[in-house]
PDB file of N, CA and C in Angstrom:
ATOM      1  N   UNK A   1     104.726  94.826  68.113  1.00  0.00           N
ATOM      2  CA  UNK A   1     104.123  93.513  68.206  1.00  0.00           C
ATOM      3  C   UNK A   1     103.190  93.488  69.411  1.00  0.00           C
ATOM      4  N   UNK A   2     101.718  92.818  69.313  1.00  0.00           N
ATOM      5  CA  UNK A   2     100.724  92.861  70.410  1.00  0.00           C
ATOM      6  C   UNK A   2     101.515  91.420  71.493  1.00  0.00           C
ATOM      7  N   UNK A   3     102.037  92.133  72.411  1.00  0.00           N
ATOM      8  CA  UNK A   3     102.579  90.514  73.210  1.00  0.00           C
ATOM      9  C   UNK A   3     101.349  89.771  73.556  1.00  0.00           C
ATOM     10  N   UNK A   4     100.403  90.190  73.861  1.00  0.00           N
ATOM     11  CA  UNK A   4      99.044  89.548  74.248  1.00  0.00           C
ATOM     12  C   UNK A   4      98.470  88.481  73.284  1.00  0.00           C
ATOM     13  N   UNK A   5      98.718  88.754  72.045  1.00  0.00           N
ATOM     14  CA  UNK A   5      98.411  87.513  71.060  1.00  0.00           C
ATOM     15  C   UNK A   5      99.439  86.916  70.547  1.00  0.00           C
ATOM     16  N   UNK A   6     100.743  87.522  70.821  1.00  0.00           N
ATOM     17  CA  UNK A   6     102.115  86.157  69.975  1.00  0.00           C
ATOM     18  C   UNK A   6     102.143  85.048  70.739  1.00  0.00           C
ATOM     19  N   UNK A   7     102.519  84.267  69.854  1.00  0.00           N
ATOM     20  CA  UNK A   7     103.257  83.327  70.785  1.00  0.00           C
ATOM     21  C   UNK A   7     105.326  83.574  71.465  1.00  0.00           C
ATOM     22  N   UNK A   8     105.157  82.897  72.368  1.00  0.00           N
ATOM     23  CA  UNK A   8     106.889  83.066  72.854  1.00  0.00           C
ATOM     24  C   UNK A   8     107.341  82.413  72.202  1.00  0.00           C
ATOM     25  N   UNK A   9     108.503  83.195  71.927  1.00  0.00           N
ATOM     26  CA  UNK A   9     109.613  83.385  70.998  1.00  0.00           C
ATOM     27  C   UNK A   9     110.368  81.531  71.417  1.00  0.00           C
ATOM     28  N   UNK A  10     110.904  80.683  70.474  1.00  0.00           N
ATOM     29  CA  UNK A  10     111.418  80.013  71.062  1.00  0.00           C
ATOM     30  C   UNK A  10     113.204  80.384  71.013  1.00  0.00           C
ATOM     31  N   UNK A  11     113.441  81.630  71.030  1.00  0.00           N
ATOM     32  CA  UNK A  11     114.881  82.385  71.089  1.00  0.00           C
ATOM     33  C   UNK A  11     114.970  82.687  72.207  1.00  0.00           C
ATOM     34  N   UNK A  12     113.380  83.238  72.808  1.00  0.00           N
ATOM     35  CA  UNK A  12     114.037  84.047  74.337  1.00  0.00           C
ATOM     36  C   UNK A  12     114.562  82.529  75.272  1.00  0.00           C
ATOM     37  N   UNK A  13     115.143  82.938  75.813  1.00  0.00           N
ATOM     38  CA  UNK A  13     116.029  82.320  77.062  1.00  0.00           C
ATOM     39  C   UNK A  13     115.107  82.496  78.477  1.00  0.00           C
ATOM     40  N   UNK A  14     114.734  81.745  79.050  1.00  0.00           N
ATOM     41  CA  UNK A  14     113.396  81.636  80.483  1.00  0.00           C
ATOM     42  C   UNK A  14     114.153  81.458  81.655  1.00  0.00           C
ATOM     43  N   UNK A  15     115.572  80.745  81.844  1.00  0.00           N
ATOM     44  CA  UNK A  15     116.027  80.361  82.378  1.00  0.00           C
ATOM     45  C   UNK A  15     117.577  80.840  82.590  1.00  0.00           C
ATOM     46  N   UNK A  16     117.835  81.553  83.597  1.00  0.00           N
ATOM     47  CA  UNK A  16     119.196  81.991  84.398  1.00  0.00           C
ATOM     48  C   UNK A  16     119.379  81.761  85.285  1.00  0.00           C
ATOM     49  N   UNK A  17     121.454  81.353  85.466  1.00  0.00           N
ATOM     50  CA  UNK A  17     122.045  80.805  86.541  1.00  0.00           C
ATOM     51  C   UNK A  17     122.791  81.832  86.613  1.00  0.00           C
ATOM     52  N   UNK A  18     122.644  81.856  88.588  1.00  0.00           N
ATOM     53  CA  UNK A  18     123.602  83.331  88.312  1.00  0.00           C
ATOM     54  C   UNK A  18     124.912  82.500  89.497  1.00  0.00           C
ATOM     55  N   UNK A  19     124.750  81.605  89.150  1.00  0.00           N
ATOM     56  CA  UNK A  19     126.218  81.017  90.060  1.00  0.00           C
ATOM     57  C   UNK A  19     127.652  81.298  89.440  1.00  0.00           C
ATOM     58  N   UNK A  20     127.738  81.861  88.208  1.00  0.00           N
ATOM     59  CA  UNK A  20     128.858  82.782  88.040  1.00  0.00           C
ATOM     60  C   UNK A  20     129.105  83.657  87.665  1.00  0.00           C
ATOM     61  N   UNK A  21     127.994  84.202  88.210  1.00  0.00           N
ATOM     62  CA  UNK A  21     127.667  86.020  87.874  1.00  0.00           C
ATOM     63  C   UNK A  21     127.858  86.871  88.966  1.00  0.00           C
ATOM     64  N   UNK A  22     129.216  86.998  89.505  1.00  0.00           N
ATOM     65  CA  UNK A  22     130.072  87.996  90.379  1.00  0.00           C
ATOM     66  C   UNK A  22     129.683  89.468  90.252  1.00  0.00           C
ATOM     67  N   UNK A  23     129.295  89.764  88.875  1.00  0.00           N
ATOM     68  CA  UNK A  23     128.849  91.298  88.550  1.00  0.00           C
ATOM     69  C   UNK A  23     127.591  91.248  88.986  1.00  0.00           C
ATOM     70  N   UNK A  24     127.948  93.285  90.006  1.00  0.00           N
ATOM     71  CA  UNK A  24     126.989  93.411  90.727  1.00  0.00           C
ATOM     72  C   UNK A  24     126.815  95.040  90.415  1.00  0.00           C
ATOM     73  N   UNK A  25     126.215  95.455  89.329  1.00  0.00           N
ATOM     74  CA  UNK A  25     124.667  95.052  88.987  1.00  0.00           C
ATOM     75  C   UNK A  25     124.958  94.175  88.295  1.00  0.00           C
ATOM     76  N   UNK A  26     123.963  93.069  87.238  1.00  0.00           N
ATOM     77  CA  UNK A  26     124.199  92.438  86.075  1.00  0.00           C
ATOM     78  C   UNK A  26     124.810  92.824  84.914  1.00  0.00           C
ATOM     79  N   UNK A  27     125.166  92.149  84.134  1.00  0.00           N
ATOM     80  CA  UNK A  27     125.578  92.955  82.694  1.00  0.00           C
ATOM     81  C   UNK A  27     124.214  92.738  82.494  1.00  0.00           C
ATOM     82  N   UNK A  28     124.844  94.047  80.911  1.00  0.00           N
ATOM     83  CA  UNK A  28     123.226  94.801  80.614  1.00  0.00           C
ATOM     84  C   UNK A  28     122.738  93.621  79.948  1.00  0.00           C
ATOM     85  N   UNK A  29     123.613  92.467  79.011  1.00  0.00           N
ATOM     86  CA  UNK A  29     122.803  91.225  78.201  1.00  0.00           C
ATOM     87  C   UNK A  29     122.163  90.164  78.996  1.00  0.00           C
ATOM     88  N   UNK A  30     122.435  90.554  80.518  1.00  0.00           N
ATOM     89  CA  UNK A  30     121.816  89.388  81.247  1.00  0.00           C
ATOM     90  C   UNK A  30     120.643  90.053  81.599  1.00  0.00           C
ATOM     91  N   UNK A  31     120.287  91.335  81.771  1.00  0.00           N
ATOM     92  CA  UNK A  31     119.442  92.015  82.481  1.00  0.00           C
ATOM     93  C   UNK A  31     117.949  92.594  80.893  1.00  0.00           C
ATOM     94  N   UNK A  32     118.727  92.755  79.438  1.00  0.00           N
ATOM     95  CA  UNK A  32     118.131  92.282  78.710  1.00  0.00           C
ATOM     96  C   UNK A  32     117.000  91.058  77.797  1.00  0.00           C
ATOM     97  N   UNK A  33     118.191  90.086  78.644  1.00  0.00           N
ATOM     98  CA  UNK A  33     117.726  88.806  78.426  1.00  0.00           C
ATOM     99  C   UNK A  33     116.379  88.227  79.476  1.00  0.00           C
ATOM    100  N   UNK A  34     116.994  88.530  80.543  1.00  0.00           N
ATOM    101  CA  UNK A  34     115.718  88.897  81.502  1.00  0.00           C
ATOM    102  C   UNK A  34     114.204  89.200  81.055  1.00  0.00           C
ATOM    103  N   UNK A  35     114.314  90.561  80.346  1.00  0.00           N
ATOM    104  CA  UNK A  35     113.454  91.859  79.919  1.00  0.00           C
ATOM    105  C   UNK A  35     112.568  90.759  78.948  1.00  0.00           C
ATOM    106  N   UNK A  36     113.452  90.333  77.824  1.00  0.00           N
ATOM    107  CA  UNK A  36     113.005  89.844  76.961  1.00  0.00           C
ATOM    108  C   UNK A  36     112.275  87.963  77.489  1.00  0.00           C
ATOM    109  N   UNK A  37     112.695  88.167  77.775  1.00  0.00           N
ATOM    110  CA  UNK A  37     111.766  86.788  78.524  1.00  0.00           C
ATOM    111  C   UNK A  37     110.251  86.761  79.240  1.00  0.00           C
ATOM    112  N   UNK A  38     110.704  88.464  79.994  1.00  0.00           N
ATOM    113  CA  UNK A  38     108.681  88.575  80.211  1.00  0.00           C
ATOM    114  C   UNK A  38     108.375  89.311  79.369  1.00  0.00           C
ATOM    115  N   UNK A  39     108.329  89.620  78.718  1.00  0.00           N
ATOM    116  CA  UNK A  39     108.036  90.294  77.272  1.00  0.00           C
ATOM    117  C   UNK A  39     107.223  88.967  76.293  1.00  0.00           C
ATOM    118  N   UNK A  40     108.589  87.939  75.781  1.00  0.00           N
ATOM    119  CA  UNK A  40     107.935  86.679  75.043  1.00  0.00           C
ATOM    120  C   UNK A  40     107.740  85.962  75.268  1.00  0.00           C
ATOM    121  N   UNK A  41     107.882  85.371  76.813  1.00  0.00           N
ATOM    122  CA  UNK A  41     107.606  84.204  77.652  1.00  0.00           C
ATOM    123  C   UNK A  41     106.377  84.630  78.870  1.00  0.00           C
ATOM    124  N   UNK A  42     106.447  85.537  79.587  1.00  0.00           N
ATOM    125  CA  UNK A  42     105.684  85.953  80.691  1.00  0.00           C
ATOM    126  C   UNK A  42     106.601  85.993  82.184  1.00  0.00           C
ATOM    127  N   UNK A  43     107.401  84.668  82.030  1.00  0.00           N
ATOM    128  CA  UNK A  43     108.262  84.319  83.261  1.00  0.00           C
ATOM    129  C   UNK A  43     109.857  84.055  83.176  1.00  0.00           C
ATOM    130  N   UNK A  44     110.504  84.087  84.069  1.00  0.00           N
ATOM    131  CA  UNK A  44     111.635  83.018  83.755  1.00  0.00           C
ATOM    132  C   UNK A  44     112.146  83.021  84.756  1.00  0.00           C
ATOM    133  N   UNK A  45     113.167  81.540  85.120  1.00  0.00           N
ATOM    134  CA  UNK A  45     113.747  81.373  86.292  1.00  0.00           C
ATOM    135  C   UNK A  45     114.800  81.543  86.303  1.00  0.00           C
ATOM    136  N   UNK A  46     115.483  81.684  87.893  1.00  0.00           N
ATOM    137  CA  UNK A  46     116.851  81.723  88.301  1.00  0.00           C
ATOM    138  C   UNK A  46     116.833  80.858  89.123  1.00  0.00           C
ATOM    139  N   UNK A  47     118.630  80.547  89.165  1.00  0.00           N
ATOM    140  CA  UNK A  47     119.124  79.374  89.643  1.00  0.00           C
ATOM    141  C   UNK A  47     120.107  79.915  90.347  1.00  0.00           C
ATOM    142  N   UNK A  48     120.637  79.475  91.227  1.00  0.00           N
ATOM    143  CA  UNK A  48     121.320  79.591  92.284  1.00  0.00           C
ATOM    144  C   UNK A  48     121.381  81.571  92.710  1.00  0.00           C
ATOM    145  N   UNK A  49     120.725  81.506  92.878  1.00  0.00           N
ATOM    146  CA  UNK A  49     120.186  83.682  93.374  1.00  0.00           C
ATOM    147  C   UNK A  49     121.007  83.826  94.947  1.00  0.00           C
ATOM    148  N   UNK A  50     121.284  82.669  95.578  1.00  0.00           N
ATOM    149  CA  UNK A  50     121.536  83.168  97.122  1.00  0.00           C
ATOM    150  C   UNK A  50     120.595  83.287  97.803  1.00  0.00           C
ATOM    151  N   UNK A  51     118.958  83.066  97.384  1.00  0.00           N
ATOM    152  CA  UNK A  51     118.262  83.103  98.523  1.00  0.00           C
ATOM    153  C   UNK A  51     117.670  81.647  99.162  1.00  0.00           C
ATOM    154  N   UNK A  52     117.932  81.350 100.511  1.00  0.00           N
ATOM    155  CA  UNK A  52     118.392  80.172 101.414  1.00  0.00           C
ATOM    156  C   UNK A  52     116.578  79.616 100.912  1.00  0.00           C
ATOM    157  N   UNK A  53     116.572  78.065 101.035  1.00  0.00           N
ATOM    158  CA  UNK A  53     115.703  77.189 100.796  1.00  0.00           C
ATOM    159  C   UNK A  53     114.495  77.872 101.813  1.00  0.00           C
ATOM    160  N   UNK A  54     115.061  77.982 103.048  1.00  0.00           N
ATOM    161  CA  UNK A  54     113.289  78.155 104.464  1.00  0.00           C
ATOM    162  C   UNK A  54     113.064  79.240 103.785  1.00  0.00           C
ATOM    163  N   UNK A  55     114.082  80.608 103.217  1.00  0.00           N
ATOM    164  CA  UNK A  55     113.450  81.995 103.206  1.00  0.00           C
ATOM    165  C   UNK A  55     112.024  81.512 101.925  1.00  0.00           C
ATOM    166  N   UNK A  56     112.668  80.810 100.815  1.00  0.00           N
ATOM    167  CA  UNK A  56     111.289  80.375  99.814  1.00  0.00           C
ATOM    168  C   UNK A  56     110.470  79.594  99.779  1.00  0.00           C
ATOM    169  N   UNK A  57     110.611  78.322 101.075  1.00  0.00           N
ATOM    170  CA  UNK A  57     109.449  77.400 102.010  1.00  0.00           C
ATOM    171  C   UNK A  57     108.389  78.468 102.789  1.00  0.00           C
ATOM    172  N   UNK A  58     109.188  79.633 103.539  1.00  0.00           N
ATOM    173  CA  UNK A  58     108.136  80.416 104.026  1.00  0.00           C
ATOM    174  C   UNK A  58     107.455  81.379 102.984  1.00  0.00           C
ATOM    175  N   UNK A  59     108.052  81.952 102.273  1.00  0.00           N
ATOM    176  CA  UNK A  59     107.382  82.817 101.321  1.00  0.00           C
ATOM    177  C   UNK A  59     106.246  81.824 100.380  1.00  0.00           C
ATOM    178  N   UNK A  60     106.347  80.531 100.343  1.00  0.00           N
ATOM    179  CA  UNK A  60     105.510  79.958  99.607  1.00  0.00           C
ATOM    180  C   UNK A  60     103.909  79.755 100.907  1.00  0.00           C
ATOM    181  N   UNK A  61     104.632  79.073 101.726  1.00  0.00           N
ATOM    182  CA  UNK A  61     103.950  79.060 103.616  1.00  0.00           C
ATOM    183  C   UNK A  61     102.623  80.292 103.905  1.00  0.00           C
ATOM    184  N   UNK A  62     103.403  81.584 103.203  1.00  0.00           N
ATOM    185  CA  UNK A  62     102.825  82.634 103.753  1.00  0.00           C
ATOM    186  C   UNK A  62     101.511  83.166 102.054  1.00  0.00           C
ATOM    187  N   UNK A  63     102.378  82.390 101.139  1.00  0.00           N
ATOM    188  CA  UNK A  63     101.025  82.707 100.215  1.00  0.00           C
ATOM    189  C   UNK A  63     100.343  81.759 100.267  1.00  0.00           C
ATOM    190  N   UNK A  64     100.318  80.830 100.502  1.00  0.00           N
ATOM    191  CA  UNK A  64      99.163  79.831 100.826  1.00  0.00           C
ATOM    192  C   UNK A  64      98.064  79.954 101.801  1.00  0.00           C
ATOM    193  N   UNK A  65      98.894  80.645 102.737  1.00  0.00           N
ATOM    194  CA  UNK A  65      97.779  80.873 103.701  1.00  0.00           C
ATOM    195  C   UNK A  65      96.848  82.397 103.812  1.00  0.00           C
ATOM    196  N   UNK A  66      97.613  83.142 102.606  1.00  0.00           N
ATOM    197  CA  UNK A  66      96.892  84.567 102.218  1.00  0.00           C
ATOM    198  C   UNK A  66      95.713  84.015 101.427  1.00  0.00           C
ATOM    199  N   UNK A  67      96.080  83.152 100.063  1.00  0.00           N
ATOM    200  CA  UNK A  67      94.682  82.935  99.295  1.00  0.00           C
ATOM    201  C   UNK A  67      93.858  81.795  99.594  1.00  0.00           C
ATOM    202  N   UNK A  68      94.307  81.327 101.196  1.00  0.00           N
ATOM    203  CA  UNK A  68      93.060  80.776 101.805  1.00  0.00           C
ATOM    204  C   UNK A  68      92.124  81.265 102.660  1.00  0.00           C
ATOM    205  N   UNK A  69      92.478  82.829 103.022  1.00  0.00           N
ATOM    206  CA  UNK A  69      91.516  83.490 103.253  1.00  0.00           C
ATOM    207  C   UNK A  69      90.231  83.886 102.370  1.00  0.00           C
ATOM    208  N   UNK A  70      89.655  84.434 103.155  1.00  0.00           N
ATOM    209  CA  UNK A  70      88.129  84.497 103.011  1.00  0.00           C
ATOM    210  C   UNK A  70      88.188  85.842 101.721  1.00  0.00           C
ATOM    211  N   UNK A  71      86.932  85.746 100.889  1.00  0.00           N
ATOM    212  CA  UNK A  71      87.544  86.835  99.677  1.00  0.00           C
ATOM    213  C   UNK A  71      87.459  88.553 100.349  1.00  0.00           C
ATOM    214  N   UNK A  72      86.427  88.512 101.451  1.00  0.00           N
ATOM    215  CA  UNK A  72      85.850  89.920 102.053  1.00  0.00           C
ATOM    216  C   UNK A  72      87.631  90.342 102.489  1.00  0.00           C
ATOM    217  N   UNK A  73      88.214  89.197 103.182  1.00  0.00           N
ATOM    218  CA  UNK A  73      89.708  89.786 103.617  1.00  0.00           C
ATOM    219  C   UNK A  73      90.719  90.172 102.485  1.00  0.00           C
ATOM    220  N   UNK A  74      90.481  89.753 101.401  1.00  0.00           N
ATOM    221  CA  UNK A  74      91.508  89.877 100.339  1.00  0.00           C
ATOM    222  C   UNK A  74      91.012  91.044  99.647  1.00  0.00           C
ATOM    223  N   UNK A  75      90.363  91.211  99.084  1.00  0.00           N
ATOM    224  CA  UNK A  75      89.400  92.397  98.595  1.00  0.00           C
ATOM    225  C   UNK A  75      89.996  93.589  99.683  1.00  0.00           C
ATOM    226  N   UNK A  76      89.764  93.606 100.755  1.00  0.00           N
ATOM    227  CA  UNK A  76      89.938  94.750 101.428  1.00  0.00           C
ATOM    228  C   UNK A  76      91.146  95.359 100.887  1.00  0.00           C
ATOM    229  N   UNK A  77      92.135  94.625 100.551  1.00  0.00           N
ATOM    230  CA  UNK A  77      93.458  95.391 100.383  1.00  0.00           C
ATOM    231  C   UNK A  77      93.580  94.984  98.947  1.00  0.00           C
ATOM    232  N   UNK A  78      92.841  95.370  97.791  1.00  0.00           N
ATOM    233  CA  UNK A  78      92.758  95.433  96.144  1.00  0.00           C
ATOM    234  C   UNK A  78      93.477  96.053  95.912  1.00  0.00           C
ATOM    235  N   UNK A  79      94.387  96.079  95.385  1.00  0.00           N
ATOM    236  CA  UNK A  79      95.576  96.580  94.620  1.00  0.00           C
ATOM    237  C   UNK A  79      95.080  98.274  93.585  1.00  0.00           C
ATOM    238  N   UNK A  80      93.594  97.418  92.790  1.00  0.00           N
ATOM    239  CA  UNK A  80      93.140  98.664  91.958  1.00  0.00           C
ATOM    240  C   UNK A  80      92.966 100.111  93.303  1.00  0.00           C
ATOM    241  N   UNK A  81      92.884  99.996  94.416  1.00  0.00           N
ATOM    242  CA  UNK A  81      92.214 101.050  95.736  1.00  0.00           C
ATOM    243  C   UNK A  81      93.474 101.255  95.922  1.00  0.00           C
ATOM    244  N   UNK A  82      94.754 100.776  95.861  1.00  0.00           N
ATOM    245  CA  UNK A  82      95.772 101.571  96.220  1.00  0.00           C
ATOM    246  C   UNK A  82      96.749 102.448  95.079  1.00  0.00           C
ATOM    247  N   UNK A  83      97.258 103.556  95.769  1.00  0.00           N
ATOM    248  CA  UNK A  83      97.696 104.619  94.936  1.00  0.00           C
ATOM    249  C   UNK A  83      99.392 104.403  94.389  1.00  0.00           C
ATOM    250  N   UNK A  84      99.885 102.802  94.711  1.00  0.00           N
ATOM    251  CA  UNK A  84     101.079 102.677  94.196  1.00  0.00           C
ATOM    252  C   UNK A  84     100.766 101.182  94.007  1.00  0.00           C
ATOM    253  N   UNK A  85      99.478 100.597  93.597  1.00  0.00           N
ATOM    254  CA  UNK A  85      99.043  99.447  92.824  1.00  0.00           C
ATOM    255  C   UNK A  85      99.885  98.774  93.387  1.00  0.00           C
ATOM    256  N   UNK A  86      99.394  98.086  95.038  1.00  0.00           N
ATOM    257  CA  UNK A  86     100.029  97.406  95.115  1.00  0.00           C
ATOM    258  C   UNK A  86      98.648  96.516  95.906  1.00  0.00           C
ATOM    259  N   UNK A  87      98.815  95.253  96.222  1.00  0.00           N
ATOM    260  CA  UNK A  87      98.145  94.633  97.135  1.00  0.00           C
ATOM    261  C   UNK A  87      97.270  93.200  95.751  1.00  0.00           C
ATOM    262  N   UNK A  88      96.008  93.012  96.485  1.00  0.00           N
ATOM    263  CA  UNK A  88      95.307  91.551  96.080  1.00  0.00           C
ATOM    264  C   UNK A  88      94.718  92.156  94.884  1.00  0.00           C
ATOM    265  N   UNK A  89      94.911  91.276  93.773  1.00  0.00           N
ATOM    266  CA  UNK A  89      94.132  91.122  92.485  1.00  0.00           C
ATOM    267  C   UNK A  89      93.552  89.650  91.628  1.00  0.00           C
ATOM    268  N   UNK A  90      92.088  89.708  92.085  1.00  0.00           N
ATOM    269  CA  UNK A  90      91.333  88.878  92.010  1.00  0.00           C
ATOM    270  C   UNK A  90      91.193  88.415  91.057  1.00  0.00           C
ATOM    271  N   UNK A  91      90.895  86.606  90.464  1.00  0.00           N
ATOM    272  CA  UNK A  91      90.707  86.401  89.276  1.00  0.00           C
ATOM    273  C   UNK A  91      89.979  87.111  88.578  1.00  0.00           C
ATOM    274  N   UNK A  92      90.303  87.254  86.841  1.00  0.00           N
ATOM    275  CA  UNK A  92      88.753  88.065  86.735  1.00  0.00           C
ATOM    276  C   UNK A  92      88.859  89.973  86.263  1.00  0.00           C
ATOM    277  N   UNK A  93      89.475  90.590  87.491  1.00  0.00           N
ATOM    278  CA  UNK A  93      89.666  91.839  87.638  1.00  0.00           C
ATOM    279  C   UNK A  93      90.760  92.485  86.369  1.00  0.00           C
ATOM    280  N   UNK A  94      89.937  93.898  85.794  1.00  0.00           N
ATOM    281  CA  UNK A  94      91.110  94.351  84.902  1.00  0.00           C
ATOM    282  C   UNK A  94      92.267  94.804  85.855  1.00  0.00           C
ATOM    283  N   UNK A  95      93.565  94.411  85.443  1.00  0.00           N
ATOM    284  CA  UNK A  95      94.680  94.884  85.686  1.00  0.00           C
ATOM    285  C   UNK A  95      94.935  96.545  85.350  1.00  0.00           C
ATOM    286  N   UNK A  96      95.993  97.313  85.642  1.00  0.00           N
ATOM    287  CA  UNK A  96      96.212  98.440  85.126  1.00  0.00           C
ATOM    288  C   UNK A  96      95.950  98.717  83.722  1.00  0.00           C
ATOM    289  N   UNK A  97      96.019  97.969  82.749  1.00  0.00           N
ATOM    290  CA  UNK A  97      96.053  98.049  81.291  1.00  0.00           C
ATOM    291  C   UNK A  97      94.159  97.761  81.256  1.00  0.00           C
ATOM    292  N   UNK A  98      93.496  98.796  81.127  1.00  0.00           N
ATOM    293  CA  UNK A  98      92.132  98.741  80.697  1.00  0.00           C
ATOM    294  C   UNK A  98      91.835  98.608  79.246  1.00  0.00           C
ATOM    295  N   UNK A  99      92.829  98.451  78.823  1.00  0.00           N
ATOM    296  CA  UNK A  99      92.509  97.992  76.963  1.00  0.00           C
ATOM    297  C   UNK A  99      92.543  96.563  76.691  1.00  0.00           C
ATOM    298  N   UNK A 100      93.002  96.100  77.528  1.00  0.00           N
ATOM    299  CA  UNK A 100      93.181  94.357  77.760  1.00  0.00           C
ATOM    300  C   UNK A 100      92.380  93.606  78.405  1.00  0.00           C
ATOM    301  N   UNK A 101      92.005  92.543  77.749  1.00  0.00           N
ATOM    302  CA  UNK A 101      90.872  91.603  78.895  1.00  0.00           C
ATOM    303  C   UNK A 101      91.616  91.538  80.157  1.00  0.00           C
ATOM    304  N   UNK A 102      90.332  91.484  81.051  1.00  0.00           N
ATOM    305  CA  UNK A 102      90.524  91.004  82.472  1.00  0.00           C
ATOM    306  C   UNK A 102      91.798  89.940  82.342  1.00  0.00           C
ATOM    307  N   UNK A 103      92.469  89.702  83.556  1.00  0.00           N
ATOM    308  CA  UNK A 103      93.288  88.826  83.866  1.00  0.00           C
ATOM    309  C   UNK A 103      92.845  87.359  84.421  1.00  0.00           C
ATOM    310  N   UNK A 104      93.474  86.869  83.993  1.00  0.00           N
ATOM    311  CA  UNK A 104      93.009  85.452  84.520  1.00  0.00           C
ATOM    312  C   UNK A 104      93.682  84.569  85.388  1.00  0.00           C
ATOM    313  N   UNK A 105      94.105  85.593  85.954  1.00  0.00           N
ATOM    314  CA  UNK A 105      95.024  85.081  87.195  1.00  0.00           C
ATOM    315  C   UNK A 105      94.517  85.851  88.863  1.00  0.00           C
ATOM    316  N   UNK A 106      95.337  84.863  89.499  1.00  0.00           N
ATOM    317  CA  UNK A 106      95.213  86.014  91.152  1.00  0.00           C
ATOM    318  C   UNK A 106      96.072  85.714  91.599  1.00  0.00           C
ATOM    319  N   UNK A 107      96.870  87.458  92.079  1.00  0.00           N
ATOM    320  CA  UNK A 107      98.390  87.738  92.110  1.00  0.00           C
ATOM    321  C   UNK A 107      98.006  88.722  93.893  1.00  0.00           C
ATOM    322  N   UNK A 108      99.224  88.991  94.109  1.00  0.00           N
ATOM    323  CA  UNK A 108      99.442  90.079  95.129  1.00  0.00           C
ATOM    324  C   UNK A 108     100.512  90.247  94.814  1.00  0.00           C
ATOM    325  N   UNK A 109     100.673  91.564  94.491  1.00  0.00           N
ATOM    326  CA  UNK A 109     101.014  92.732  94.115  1.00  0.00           C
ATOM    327  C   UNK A 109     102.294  93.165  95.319  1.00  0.00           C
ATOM    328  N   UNK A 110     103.506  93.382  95.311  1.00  0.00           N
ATOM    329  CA  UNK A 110     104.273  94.070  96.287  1.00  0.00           C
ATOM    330  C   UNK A 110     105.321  94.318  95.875  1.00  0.00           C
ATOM    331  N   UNK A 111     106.536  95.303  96.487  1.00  0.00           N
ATOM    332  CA  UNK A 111     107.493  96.071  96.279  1.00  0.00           C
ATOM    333  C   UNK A 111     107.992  96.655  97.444  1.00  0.00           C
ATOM    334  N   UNK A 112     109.447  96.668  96.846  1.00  0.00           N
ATOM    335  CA  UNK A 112     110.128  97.610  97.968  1.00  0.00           C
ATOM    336  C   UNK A 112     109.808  98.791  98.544  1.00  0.00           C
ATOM    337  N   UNK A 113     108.987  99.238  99.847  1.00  0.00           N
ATOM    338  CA  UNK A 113     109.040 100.794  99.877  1.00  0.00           C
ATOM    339  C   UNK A 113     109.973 101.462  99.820  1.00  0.00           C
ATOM    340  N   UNK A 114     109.476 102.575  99.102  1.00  0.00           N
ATOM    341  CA  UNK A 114     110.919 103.899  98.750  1.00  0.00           C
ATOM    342  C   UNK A 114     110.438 104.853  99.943  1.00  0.00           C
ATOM    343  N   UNK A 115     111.556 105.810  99.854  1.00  0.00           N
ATOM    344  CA  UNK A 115     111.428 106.693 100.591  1.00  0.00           C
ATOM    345  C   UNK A 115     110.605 108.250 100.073  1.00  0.00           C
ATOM    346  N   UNK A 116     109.592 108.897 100.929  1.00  0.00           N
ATOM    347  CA  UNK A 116     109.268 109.914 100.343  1.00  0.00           C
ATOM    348  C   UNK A 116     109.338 110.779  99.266  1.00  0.00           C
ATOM    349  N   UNK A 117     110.740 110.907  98.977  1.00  0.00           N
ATOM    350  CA  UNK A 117     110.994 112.069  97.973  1.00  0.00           C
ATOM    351  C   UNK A 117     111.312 111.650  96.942  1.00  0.00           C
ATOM    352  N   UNK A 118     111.137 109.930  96.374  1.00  0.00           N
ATOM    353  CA  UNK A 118     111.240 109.136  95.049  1.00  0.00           C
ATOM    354  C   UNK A 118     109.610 109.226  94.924  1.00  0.00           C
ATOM    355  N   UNK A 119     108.501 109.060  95.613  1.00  0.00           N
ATOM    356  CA  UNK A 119     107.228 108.693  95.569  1.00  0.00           C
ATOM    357  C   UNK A 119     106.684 110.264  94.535  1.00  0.00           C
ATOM    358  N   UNK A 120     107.491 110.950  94.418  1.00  0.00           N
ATOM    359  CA  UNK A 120     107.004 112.415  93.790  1.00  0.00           C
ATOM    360  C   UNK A 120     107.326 112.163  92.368  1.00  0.00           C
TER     361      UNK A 120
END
């Protein structure tokens, strides 16, 4: 199925509470259900995750004040120029998938660094 032209499923599930989800990793149907949500939805939320209200006031704090910079500063660190696709991607710009229209969004790009000998 082209996900780019369906519409979302109104089966997938967008929305998880993990306030009684003690299992650590997830079960695999929660971590499925997940999968399948950016797959036929694009997004989905969680509810009670454990992470404290300021830690996601500042993380919101700190992207606000990234895409109110100037575009010469955001550009510098383009995601397409780095070699583990990570960093600023401008409205507009093809994403990794060059068979797909440009994106019509503007994201920054980030991840956990690994250590050396996973990067191989």
């Amino acid at each position: 199925m082209d996900t780019l032209t369906s519409r979302p499923s109104s089966s997938a599930k967008s929305r998880f509470d993990l306030a009684d989800s003690s299992a650590t990793p997830l079960p695999r149907a929660a971590v499925q259900d997940m999968h399948e949500a950016c797959v036929r939805v694009g997004f989905f939320y969680i509810r009670n995750h454990g992470v404290p209200a300021a830690a996601i006031d500042d993380i919101f704090q700190q992207a606000h004040r990234f895409f109110a910079c100037p575009d010469a500063s955001a550009k510098a660190i383009r995601l397409t120029d780095s070699p583990w696709y990570r960093g600023y991607l401008p409205t507009g710009a093809p994403g990794a998938n060059k068979v797909t229209r440009n994106n019509l969004l503007e994201a920054f790009n980030l991840a956990r660094e690994l250590g050396p000998d996973i990067r191989t």
